[in-house]
Protein backbone atom coordinates (compact mmCIF):
# COMPACT_ATOMS: atom_id res chain seq x y z
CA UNK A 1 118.83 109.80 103.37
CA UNK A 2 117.33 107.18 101.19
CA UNK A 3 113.64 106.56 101.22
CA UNK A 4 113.92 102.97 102.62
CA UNK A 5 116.01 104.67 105.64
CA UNK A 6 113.90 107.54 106.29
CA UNK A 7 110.68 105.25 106.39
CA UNK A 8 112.72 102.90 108.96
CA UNK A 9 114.16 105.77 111.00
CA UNK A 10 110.67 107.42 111.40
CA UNK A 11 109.19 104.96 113.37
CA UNK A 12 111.74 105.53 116.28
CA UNK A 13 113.84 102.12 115.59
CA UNK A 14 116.64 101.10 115.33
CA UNK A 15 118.59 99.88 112.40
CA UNK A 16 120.24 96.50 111.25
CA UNK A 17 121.41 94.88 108.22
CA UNK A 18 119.36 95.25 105.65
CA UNK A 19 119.74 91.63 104.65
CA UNK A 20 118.33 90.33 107.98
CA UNK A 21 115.79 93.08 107.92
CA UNK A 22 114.68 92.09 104.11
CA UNK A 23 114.26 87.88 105.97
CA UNK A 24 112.35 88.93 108.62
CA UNK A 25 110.21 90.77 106.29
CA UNK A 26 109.54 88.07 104.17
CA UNK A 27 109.01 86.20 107.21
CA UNK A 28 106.04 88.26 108.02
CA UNK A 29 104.86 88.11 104.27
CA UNK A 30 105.99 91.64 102.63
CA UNK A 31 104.74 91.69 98.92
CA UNK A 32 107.19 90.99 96.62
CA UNK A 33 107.20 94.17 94.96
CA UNK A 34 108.14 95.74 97.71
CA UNK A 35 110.96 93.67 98.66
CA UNK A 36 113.37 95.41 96.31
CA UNK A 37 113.17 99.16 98.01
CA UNK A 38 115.27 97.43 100.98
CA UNK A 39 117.70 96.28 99.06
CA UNK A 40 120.60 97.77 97.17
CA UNK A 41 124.43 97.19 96.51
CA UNK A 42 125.52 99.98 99.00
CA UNK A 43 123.36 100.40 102.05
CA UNK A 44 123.96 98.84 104.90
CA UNK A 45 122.11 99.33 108.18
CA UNK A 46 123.04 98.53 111.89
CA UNK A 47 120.69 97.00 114.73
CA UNK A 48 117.03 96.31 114.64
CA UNK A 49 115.06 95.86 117.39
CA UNK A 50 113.59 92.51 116.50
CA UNK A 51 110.17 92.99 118.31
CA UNK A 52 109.33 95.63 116.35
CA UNK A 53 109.88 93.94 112.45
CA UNK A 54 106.51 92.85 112.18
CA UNK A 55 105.20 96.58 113.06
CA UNK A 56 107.72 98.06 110.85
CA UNK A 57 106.00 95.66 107.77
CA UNK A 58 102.60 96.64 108.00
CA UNK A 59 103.65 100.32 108.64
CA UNK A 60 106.06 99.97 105.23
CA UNK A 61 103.44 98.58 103.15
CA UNK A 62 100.88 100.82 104.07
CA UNK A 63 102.92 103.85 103.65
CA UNK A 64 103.91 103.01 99.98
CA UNK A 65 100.25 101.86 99.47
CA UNK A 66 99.07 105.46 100.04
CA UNK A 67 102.14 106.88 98.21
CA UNK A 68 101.13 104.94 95.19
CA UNK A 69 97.23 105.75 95.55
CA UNK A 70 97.68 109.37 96.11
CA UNK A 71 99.79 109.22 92.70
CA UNK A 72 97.22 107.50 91.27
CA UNK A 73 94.90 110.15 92.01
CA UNK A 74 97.07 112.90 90.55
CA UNK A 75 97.29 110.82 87.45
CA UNK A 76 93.39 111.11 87.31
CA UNK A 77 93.32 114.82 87.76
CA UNK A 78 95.70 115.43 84.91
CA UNK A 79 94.31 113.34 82.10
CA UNK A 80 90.50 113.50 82.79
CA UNK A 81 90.31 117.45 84.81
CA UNK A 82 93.38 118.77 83.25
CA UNK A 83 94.64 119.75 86.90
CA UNK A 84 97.76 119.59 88.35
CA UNK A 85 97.02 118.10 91.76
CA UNK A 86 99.24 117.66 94.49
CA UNK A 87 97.76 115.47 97.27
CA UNK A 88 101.06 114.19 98.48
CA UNK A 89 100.58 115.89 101.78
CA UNK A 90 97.02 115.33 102.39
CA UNK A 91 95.99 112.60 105.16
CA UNK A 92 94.05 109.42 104.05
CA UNK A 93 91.64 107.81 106.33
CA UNK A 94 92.36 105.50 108.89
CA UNK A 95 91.45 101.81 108.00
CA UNK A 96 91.33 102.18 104.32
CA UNK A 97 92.07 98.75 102.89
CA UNK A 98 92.18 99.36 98.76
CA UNK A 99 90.72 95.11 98.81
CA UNK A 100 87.66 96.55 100.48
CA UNK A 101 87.41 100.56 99.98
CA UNK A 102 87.46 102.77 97.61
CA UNK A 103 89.36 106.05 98.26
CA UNK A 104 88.36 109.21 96.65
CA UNK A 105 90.11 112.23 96.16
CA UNK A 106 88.72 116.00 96.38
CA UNK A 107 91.47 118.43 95.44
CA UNK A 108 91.35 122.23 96.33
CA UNK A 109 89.54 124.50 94.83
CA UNK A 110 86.90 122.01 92.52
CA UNK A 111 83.74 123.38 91.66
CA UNK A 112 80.52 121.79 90.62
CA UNK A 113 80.83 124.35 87.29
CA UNK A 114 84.31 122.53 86.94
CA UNK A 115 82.68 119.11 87.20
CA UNK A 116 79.75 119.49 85.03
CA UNK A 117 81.82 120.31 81.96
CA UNK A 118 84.55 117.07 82.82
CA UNK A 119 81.79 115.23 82.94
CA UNK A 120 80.36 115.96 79.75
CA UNK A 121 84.13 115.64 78.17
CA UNK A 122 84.96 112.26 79.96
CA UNK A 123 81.04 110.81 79.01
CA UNK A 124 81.77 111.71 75.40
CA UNK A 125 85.05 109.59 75.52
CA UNK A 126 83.26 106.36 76.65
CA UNK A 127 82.05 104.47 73.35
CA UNK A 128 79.15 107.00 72.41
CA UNK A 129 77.36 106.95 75.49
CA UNK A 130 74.49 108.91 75.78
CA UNK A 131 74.27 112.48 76.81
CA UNK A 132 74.28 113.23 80.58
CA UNK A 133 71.25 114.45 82.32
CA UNK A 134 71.23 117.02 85.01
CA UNK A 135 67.95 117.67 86.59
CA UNK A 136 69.30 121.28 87.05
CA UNK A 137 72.89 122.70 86.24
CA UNK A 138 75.31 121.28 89.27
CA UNK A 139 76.27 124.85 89.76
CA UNK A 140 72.79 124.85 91.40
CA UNK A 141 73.67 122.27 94.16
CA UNK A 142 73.66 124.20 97.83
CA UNK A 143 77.06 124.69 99.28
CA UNK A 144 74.79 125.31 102.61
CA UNK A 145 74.05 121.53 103.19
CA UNK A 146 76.52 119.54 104.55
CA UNK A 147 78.58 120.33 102.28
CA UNK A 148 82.26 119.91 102.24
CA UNK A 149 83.30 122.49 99.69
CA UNK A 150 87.52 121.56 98.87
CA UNK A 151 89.19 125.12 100.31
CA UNK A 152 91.87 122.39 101.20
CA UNK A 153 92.34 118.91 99.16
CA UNK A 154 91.15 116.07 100.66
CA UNK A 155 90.22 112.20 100.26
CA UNK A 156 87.42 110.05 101.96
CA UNK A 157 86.93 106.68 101.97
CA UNK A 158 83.51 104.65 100.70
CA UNK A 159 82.88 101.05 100.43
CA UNK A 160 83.72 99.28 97.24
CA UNK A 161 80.41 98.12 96.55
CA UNK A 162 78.97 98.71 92.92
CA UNK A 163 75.38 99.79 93.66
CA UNK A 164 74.85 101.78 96.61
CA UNK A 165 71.63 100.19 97.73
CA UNK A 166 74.09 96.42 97.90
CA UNK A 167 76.33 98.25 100.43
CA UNK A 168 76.16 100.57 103.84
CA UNK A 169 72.80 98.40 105.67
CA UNK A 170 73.44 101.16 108.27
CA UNK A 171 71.75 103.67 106.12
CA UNK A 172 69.25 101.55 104.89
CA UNK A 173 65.44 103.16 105.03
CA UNK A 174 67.03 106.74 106.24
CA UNK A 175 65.89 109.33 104.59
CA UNK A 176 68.46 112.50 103.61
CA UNK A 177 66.90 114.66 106.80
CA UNK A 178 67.77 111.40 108.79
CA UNK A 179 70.41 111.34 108.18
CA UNK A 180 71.54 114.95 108.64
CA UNK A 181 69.67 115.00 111.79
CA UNK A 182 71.34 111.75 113.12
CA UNK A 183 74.97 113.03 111.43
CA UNK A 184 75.66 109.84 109.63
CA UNK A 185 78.51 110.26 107.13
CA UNK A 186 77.26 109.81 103.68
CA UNK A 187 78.19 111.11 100.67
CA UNK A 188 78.00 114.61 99.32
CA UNK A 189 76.91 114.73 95.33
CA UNK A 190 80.85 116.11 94.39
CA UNK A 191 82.24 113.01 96.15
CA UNK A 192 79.91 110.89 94.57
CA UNK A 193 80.37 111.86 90.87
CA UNK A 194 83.78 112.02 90.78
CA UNK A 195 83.94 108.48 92.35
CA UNK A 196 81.58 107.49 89.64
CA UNK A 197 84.35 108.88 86.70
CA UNK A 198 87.51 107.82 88.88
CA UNK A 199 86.03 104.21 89.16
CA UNK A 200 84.90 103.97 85.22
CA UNK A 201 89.27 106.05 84.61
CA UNK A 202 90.59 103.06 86.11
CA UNK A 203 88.91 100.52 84.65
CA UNK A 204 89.28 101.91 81.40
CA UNK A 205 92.86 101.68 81.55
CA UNK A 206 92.46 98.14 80.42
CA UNK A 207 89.98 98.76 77.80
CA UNK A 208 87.02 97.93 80.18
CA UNK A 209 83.95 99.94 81.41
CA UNK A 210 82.42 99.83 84.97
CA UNK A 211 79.21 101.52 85.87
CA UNK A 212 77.59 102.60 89.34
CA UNK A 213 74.12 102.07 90.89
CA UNK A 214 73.06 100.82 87.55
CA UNK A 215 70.68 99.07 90.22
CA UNK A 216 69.02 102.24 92.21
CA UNK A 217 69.89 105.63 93.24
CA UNK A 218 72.38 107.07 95.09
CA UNK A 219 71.54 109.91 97.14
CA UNK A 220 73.32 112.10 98.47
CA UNK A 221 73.71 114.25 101.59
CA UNK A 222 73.85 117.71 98.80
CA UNK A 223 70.88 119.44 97.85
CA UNK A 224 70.13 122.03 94.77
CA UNK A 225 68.73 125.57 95.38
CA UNK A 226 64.97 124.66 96.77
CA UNK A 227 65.63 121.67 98.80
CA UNK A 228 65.72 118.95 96.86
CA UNK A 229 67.76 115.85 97.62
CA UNK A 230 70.60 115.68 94.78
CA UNK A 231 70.57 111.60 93.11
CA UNK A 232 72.70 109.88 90.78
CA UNK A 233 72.43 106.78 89.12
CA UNK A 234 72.73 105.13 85.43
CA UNK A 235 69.88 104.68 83.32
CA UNK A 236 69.43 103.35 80.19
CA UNK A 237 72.85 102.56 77.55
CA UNK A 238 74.78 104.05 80.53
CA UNK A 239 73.51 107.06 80.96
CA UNK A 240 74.14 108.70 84.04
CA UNK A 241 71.48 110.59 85.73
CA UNK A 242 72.35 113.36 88.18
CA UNK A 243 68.24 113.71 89.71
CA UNK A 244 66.40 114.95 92.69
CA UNK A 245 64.61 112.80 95.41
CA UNK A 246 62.34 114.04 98.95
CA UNK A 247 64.58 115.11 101.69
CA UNK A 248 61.81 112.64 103.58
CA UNK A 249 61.17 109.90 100.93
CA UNK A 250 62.59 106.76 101.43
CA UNK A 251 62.81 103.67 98.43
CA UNK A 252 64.35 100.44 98.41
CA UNK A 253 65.41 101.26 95.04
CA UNK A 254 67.71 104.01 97.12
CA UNK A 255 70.51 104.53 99.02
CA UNK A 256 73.02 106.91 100.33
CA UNK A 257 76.70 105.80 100.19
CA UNK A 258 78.90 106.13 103.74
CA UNK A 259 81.84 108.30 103.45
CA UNK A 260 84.48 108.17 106.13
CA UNK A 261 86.75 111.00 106.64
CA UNK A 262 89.99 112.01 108.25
């Protein structure tokens, strides 16, 4: 079974010609690019039920929009972690919308050891920016505070906002122990930095460069060994600063970032 029919048969539906299905999907304004995956020289289909065309569009697109992502994602692993990741049968979020979220993806077993090092590697590759600082090796970050180490791959979705303190208003003025106590989502330091090198990856793919909270902090629902709330921003010439902050302390100049899981 091609991948056009198996899409089409899995939502319980009938079939029909594919030329009739390929107008009313135009009809109902299916990308271009997409048009071409119900069409070839030697399928045919057979009844449709015509109600259900405008479902069957939005379900198409958004199933070969995550296909595409979570390729994207394994592209990411390879050239900047050296991992082979396979996320092609882990879940993405309801409701993410790549115009207005960003989608990040946590593969199994990543550790903050791991990260530190790619870090270093991918900062070193990006036009001689400065070295990183950590306020304390990210090996020292608590897996004991909301925490969600990867013993299974994953992805979350965050808003798509460039500085954290621009975005979320819900978590505006919360401190980190408000917002464990109140269980907002927000997120964890591992989520955080590799949305920071993900975001700057695909960017760079064009020759550009984009930065995060080059504005404020972020911070994070993580904490190192001690208590302290785990921060990251970018300081001067790009730097980027992986810091502490209060568990109580509160700043305009701070944020955390909203995570939304599956």
């Amino acid at each position: 079974m091609t991948r056009p029919e198996m899409l089409v048969s899995g939502m319980g539906v009938g079939t029909t010609l594919l030329s009739s299905l390929v107008k009313k999907a135009k009809v109902r304004g299916l990308k271009a690019e997409y048009v071409h995956l119900l069409v070839t020289e030697d399928e045919r289909a057979d009844a449709l039920i015509d109600q259900m065309a405008e479902k069957m569009v939005a379900v198409l697109e958004q199933a070969l929009l995550w296909s595409d992502v979570r390729l994207v994602w394994q592209r990411f692993y390879k050239d900047v972690f050296e991992m082979d990741v396979d996320f092609s049968g882990t879940p993405i979020p309801a409701g993410f919308d790549s115009a207005k979220r960003w989608l990040v993806g946590i593969p199994k077993g990543l550790d903050y050891a791991r990260l530190q090092g790619v870090i270093c590697r991918w900062e070193s590759r990006r036009r001689n920016r400065p070295e990183p600082y950590f306020y304390r090796d990210l090996s020292e970050i608590s897996s004991g505070y909301k925490q969600r180490l990867p013993k299974e791959s994953y992805f979350i979705v965050a808003g798509n906002h460039v500085n954290a303190i621009d975005g979320d208003s819900q978590l505006a003025g919360k401190s980190n122990q408000s917002i464990h106590d109140e269980s907002l989502p927000a997120q964890n330091a591992m989520e955080r930095l590799v949305m920071d090198i993900f975001v700057d990856w695909v960017v760079s793919q064009n020759g550009g460069v984009q930065l995060l909270d080059q504005k404020g902090w972020t911070r994070t629902s993580s904490r190192w060994v001690g208590g302290r709330v785990v921060c990251v921003r970018r300081g001067g010439g790009g730097q980027l600063l992986v810091n502490w902050g209060s568990p109580d302390g509160t700043s305009p100049g701070s944020r955390a970032r909203a995570a939304s899981s599956v």
